[in-house]
PDB file of N, CA and C in Angstrom:
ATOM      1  N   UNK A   1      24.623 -90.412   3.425  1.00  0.00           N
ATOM      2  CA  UNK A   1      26.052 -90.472   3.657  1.00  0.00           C
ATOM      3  C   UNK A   1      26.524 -89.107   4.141  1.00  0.00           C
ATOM      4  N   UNK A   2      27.507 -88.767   5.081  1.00  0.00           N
ATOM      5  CA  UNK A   2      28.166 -88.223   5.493  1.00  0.00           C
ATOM      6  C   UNK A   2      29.403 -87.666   5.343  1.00  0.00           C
ATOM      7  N   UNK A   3      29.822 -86.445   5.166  1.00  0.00           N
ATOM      8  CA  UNK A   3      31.110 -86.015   5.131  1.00  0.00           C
ATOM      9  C   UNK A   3      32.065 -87.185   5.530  1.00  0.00           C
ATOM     10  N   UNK A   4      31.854 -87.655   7.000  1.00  0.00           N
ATOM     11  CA  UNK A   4      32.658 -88.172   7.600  1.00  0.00           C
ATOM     12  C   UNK A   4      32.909 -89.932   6.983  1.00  0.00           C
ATOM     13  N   UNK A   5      31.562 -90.201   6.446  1.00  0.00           N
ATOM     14  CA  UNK A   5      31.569 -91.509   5.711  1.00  0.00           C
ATOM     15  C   UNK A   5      32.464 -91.439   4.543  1.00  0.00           C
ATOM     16  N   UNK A   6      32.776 -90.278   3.817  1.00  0.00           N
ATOM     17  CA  UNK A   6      33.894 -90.437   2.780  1.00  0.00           C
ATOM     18  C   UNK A   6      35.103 -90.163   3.327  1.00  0.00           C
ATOM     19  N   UNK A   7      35.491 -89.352   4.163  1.00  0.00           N
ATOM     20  CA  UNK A   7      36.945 -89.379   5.084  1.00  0.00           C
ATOM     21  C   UNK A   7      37.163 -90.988   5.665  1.00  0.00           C
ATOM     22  N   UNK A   8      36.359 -91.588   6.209  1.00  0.00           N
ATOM     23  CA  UNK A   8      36.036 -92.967   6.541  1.00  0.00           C
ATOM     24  C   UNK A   8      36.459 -93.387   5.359  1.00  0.00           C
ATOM     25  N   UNK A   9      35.845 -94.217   4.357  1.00  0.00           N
ATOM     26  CA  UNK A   9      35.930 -94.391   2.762  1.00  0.00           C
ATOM     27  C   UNK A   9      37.106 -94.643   2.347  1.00  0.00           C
ATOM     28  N   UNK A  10      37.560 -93.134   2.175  1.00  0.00           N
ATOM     29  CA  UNK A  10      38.706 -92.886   1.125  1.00  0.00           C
ATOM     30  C   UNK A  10      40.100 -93.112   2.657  1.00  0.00           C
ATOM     31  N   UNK A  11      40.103 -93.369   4.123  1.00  0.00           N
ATOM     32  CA  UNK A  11      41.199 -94.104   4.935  1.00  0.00           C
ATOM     33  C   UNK A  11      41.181 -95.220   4.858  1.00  0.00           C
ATOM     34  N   UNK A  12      39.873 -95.950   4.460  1.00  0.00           N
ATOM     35  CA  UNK A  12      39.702 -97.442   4.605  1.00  0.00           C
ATOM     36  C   UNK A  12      40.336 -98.255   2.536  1.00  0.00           C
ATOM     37  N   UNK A  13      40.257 -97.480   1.869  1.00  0.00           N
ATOM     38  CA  UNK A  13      40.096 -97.530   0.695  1.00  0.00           C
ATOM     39  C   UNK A  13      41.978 -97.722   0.104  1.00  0.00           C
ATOM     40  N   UNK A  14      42.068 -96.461   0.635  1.00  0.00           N
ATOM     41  CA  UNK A  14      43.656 -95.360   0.019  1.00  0.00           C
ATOM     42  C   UNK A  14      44.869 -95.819   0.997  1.00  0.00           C
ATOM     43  N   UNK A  15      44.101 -96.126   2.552  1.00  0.00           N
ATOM     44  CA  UNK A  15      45.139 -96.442   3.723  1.00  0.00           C
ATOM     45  C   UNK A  15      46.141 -95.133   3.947  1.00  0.00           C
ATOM     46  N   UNK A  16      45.639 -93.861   3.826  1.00  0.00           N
ATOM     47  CA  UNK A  16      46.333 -92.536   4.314  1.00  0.00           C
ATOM     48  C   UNK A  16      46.054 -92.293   5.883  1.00  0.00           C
ATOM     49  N   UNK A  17      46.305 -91.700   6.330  1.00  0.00           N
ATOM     50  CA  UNK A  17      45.943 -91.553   7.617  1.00  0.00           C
ATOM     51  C   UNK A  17      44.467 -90.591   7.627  1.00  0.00           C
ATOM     52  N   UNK A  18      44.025 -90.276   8.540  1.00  0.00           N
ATOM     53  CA  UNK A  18      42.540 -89.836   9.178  1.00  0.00           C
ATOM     54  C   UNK A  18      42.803 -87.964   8.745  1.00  0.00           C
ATOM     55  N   UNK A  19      43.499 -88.055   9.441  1.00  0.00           N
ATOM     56  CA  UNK A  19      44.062 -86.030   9.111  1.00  0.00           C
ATOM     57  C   UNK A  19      44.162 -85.924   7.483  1.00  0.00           C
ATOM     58  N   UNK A  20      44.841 -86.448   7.214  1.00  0.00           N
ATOM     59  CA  UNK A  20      45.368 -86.313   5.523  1.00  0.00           C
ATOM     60  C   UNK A  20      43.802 -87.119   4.809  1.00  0.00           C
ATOM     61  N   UNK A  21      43.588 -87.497   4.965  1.00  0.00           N
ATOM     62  CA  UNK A  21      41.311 -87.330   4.497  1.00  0.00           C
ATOM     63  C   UNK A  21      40.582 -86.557   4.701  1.00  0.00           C
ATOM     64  N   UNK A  22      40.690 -86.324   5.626  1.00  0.00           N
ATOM     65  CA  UNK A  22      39.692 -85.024   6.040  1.00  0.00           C
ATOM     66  C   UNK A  22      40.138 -84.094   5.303  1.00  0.00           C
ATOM     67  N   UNK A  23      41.613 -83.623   5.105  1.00  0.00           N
ATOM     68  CA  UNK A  23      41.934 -82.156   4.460  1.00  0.00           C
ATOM     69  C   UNK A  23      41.724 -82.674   2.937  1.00  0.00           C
ATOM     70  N   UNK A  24      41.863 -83.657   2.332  1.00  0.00           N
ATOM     71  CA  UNK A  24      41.526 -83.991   0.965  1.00  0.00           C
ATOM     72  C   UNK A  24      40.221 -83.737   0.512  1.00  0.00           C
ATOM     73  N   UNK A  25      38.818 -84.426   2.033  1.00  0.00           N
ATOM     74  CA  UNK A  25      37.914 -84.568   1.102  1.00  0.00           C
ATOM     75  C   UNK A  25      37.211 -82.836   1.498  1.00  0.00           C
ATOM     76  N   UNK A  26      37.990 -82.207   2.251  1.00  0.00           N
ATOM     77  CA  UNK A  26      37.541 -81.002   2.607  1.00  0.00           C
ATOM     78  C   UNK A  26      38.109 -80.058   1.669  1.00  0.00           C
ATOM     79  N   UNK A  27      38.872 -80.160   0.919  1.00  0.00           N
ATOM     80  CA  UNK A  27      39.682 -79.586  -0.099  1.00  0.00           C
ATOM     81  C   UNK A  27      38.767 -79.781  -0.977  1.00  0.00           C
ATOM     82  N   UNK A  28      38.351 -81.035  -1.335  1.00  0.00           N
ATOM     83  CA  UNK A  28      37.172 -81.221  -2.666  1.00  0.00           C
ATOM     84  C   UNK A  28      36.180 -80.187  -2.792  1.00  0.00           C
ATOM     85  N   UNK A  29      35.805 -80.304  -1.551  1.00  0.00           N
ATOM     86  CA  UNK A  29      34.290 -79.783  -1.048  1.00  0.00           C
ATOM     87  C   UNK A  29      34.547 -78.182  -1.568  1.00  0.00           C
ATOM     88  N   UNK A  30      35.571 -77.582  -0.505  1.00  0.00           N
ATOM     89  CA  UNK A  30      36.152 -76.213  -0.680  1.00  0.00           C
ATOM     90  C   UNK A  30      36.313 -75.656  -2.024  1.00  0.00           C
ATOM     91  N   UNK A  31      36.716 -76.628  -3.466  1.00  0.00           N
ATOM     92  CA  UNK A  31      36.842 -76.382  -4.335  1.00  0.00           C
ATOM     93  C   UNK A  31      35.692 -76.019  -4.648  1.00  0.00           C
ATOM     94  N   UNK A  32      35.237 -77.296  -4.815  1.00  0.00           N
ATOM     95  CA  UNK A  32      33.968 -77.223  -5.625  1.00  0.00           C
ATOM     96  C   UNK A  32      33.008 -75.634  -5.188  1.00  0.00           C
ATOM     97  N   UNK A  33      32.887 -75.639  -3.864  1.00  0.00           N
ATOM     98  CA  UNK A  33      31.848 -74.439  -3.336  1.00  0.00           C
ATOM     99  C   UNK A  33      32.213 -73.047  -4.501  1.00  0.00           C
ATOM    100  N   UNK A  34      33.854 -72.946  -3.714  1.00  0.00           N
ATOM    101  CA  UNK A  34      34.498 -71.639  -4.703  1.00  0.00           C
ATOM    102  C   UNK A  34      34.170 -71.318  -6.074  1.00  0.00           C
ATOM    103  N   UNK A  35      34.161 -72.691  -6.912  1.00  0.00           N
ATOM    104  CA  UNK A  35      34.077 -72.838  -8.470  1.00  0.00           C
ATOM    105  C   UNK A  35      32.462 -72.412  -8.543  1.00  0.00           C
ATOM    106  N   UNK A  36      31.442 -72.855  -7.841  1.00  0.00           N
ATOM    107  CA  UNK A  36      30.187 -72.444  -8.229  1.00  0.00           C
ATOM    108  C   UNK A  36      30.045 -71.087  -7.645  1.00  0.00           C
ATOM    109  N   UNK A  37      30.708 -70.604  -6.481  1.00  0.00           N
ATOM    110  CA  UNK A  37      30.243 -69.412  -5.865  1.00  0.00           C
ATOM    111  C   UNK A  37      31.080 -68.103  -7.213  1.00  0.00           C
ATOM    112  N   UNK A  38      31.667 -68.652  -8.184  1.00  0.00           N
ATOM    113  CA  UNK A  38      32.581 -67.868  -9.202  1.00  0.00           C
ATOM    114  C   UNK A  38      31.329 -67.986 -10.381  1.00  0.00           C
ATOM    115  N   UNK A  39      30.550 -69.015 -10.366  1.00  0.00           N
ATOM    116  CA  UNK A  39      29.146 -69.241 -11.374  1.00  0.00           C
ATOM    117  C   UNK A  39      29.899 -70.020 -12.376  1.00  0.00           C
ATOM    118  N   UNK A  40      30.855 -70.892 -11.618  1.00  0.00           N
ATOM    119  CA  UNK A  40      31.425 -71.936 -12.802  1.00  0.00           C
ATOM    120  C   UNK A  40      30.076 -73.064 -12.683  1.00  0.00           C
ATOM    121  N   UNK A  41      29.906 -74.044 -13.618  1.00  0.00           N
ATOM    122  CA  UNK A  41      29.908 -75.348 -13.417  1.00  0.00           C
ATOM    123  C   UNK A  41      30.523 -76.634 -12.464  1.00  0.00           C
ATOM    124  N   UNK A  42      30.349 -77.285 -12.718  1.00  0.00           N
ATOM    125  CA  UNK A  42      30.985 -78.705 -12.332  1.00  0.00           C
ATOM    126  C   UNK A  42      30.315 -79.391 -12.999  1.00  0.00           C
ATOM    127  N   UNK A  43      31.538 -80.495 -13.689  1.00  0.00           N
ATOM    128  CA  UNK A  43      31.369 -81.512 -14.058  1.00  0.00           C
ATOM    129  C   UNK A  43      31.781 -82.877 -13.941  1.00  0.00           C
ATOM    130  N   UNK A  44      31.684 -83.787 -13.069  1.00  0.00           N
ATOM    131  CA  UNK A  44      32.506 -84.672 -12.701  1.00  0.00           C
ATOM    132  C   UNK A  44      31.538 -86.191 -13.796  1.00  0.00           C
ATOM    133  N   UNK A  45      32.422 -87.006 -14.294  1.00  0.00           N
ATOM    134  CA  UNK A  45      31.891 -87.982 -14.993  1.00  0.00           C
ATOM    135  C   UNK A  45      31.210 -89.316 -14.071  1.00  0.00           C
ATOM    136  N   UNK A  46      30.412 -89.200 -14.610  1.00  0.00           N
ATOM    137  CA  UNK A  46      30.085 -90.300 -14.340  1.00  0.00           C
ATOM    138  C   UNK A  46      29.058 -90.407 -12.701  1.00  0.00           C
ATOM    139  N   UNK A  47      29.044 -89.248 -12.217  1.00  0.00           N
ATOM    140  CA  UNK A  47      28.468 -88.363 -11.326  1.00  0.00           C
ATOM    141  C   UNK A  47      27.046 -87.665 -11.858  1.00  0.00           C
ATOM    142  N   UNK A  48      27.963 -86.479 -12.369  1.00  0.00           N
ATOM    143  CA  UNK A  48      26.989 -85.732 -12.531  1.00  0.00           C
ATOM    144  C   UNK A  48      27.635 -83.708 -13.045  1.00  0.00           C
ATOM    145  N   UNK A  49      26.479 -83.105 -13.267  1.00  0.00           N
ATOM    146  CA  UNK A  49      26.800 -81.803 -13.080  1.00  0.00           C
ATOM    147  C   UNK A  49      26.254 -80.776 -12.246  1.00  0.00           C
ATOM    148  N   UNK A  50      26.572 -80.352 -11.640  1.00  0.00           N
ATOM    149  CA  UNK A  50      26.514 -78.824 -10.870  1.00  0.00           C
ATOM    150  C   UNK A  50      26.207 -77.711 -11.635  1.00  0.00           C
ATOM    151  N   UNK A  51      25.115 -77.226 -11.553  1.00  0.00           N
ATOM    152  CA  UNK A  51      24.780 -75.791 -12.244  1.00  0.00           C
ATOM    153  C   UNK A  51      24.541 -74.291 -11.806  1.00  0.00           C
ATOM    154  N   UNK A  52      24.925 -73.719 -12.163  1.00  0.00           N
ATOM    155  CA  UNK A  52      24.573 -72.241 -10.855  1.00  0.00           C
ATOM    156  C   UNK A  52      23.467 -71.294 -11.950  1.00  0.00           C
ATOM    157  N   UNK A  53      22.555 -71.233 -11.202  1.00  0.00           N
ATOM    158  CA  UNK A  53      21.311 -70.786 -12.379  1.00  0.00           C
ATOM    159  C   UNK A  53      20.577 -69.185 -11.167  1.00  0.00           C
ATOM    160  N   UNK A  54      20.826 -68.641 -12.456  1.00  0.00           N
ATOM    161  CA  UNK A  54      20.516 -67.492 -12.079  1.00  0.00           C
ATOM    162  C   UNK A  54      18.677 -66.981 -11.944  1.00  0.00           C
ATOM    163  N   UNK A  55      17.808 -66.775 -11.032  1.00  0.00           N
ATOM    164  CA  UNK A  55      16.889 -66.808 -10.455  1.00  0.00           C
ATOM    165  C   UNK A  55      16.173 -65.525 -10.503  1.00  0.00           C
ATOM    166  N   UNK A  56      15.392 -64.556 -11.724  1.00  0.00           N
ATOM    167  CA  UNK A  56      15.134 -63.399 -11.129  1.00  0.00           C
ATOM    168  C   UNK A  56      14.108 -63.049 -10.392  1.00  0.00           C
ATOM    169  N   UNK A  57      13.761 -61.863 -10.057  1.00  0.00           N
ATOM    170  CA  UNK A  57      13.258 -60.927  -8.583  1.00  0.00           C
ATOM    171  C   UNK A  57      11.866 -61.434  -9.379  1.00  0.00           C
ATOM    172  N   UNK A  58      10.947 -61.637  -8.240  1.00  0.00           N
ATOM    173  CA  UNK A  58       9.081 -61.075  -8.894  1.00  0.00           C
ATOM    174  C   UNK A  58       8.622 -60.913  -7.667  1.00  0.00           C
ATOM    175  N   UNK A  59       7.433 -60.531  -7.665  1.00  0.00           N
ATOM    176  CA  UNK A  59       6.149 -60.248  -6.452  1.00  0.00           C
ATOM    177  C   UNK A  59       5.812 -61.200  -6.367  1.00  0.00           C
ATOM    178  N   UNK A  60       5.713 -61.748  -5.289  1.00  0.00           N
ATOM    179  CA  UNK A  60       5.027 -62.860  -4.733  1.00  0.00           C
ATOM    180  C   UNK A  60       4.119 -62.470  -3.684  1.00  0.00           C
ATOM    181  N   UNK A  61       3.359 -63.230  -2.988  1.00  0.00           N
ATOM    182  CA  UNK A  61       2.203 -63.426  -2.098  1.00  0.00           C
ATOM    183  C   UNK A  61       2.671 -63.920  -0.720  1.00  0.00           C
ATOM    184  N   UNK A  62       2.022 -63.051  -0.156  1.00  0.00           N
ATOM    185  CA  UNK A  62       2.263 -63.732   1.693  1.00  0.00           C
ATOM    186  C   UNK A  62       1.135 -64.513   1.641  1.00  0.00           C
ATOM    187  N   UNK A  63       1.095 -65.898   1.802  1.00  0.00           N
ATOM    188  CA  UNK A  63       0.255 -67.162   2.060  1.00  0.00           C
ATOM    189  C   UNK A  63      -0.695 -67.038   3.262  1.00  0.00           C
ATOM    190  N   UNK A  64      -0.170 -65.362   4.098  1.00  0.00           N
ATOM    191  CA  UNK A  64      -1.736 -65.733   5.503  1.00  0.00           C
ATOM    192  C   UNK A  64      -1.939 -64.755   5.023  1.00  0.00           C
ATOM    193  N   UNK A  65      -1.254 -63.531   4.804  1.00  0.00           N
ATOM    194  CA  UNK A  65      -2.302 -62.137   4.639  1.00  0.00           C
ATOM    195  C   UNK A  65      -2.311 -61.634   3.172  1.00  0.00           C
ATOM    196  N   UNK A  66      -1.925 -62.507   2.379  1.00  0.00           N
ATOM    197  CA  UNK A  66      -2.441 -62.489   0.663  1.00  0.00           C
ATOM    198  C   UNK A  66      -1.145 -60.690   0.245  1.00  0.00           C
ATOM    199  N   UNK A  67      -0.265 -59.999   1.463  1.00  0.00           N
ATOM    200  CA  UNK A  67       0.158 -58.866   0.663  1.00  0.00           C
ATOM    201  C   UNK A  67       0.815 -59.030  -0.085  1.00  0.00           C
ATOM    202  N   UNK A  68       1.138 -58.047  -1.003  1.00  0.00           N
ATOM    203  CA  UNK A  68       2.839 -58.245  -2.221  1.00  0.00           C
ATOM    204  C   UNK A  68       4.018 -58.242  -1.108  1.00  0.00           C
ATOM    205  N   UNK A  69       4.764 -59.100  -2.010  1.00  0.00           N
ATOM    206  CA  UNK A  69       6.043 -58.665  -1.098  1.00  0.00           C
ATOM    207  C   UNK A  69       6.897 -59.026  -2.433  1.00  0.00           C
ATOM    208  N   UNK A  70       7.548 -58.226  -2.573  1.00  0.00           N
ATOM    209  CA  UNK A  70       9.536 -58.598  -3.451  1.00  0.00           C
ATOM    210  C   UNK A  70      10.175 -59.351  -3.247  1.00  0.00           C
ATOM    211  N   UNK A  71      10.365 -60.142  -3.585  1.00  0.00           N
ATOM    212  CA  UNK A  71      11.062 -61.472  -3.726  1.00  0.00           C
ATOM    213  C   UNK A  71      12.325 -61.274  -4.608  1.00  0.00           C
ATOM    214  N   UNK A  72      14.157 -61.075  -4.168  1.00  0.00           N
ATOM    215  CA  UNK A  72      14.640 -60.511  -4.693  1.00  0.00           C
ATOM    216  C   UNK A  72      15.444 -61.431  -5.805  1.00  0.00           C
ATOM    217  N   UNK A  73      16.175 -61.265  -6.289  1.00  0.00           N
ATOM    218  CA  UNK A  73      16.926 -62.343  -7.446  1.00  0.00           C
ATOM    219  C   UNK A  73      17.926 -63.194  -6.734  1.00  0.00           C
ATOM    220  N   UNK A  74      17.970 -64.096  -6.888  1.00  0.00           N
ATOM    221  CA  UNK A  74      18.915 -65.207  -6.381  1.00  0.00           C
ATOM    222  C   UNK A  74      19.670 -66.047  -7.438  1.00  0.00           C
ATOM    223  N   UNK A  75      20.462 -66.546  -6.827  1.00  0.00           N
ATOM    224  CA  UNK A  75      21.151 -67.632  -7.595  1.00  0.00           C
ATOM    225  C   UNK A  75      20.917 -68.953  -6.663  1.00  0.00           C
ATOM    226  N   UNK A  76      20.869 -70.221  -7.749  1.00  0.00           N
ATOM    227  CA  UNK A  76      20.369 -71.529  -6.700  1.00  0.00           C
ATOM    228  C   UNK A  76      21.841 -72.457  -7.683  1.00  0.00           C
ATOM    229  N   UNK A  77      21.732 -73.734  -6.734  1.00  0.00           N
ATOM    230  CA  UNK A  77      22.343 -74.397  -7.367  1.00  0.00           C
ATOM    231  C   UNK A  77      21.641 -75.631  -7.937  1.00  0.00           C
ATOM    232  N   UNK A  78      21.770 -76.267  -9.023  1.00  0.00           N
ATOM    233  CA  UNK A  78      20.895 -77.461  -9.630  1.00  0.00           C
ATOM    234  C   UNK A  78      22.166 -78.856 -10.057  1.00  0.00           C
ATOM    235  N   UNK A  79      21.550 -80.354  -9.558  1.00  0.00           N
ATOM    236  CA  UNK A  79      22.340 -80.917  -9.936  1.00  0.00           C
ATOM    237  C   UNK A  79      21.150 -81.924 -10.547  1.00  0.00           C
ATOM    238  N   UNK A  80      22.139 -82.013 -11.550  1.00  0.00           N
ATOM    239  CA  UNK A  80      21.409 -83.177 -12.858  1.00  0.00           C
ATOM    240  C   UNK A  80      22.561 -84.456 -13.038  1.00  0.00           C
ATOM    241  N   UNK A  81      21.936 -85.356 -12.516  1.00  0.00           N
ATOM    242  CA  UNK A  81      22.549 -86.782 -12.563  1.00  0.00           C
ATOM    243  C   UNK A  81      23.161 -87.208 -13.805  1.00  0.00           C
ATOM    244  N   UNK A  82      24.322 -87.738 -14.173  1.00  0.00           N
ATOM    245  CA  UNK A  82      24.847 -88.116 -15.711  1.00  0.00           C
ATOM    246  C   UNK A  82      24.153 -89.316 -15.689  1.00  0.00           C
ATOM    247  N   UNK A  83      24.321 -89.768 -16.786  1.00  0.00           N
ATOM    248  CA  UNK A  83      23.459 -91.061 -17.442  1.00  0.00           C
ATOM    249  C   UNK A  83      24.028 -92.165 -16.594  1.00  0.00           C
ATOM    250  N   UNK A  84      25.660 -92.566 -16.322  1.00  0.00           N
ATOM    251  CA  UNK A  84      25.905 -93.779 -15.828  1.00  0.00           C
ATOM    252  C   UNK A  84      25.092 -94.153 -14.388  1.00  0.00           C
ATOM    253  N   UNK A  85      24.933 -92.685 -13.965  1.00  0.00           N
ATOM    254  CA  UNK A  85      24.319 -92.674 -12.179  1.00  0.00           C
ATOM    255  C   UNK A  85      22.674 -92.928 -12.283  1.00  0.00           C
ATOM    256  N   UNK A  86      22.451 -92.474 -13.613  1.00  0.00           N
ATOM    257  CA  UNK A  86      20.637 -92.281 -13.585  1.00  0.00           C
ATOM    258  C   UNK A  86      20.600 -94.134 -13.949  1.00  0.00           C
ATOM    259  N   UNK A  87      21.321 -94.769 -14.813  1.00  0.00           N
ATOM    260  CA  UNK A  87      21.488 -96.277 -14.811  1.00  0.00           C
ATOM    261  C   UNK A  87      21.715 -97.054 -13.900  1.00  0.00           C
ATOM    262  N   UNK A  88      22.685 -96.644 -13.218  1.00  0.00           N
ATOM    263  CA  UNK A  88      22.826 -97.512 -12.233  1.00  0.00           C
ATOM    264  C   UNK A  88      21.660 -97.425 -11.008  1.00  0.00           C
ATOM    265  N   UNK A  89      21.101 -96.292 -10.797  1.00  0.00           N
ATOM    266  CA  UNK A  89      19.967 -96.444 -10.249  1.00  0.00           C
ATOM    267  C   UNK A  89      19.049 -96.985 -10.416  1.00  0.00           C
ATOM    268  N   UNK A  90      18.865 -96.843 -11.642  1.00  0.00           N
ATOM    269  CA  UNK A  90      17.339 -97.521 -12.367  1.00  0.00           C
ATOM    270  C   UNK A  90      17.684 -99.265 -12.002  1.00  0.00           C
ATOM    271  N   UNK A  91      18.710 -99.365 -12.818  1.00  0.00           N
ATOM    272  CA  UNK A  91      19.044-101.266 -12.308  1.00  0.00           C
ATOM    273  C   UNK A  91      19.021-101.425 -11.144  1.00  0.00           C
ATOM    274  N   UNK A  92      19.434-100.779  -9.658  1.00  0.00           N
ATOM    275  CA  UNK A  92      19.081-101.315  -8.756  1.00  0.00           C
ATOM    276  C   UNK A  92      17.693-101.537  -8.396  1.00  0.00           C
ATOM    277  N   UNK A  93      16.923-100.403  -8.917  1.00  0.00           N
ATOM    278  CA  UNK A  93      15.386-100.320  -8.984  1.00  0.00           C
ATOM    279  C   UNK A  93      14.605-101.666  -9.459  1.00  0.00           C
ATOM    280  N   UNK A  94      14.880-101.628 -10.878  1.00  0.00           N
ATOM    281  CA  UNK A  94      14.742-102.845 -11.484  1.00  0.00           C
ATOM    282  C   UNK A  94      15.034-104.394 -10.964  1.00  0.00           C
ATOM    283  N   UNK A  95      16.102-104.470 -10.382  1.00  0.00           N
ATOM    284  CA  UNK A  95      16.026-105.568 -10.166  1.00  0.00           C
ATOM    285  C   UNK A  95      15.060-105.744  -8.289  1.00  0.00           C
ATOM    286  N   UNK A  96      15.189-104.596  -7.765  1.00  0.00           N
ATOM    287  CA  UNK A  96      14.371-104.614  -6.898  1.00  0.00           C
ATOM    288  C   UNK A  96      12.875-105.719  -7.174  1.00  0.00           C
ATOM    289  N   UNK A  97      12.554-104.716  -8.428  1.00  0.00           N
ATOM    290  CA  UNK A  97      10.992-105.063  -8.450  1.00  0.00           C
ATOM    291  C   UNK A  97      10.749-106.239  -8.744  1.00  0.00           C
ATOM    292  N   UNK A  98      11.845-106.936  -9.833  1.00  0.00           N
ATOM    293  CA  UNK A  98      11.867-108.125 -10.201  1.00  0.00           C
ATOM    294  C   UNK A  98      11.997-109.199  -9.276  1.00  0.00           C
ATOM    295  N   UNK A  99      12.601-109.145  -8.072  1.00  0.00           N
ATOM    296  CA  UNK A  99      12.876-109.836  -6.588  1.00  0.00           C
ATOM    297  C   UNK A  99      11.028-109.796  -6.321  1.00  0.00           C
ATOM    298  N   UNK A 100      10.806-108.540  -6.076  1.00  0.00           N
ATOM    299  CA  UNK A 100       9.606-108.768  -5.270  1.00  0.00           C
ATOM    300  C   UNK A 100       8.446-109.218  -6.269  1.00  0.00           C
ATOM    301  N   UNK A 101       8.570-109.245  -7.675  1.00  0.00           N
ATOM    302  CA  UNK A 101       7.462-109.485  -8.176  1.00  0.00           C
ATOM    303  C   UNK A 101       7.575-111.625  -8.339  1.00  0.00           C
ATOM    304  N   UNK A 102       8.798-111.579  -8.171  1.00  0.00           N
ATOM    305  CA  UNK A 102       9.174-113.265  -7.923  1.00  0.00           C
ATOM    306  C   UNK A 102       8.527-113.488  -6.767  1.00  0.00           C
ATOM    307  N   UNK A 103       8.863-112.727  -5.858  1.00  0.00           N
ATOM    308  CA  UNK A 103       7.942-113.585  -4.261  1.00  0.00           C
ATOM    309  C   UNK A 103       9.380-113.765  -3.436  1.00  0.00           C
ATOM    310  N   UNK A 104      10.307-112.977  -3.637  1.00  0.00           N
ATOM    311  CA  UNK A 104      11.703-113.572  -3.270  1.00  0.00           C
ATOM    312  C   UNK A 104      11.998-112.871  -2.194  1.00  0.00           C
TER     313      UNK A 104
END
């Protein structure tokens, strides 16, 4: 899915106009970036959470010529699925298999 598939979405859904979606779901987006680039969280229900995990420096290996090189500290972002999303996946899964193990 696409940026543009939820501006799509939320005009077909809400019936706002095309301009006034885009700045909404670009507003979301904008938030959210800011809140993790501050090393907040996110938590949206039923979604999921956003984590900003702090990454430190080590020596690592160049893979053709085996030298050290410094590898410096980073921050990454991690998202861990909430339970309703890790369910609802699994049931679509599930009933997947159950279709094909019928012959259906």
């Amino acid at each position: 899915m696409l940026k543009s598939n939820l501006v799509e979405d939320l005009v077909n859904k809400s019936r706002i106009p095309q301009k006034q979606a885009e700045v909404v779901v670009e507003t979301v987006f904008e938030s959210m970036k800011s809140a993790l680039v501050r090393g907040e969280n996110i938590e949206i229900r039923g979604l999921g959470t956003f984590h900003v995990k702090q990454y430190e420096g080590y020596e690592g290996r160049n893979p053709k010529t085996g030298a050290a090189i410094l590898v410096k500290a980073k921050r990454g972002v991690l998202f861990r699925a909430g339970k309703d999303l890790r369910d609802r996946l699994n049931r679509v899964r599930v009933a997947a298999a159950r279709r094909a193990a019928s012959g259906s």
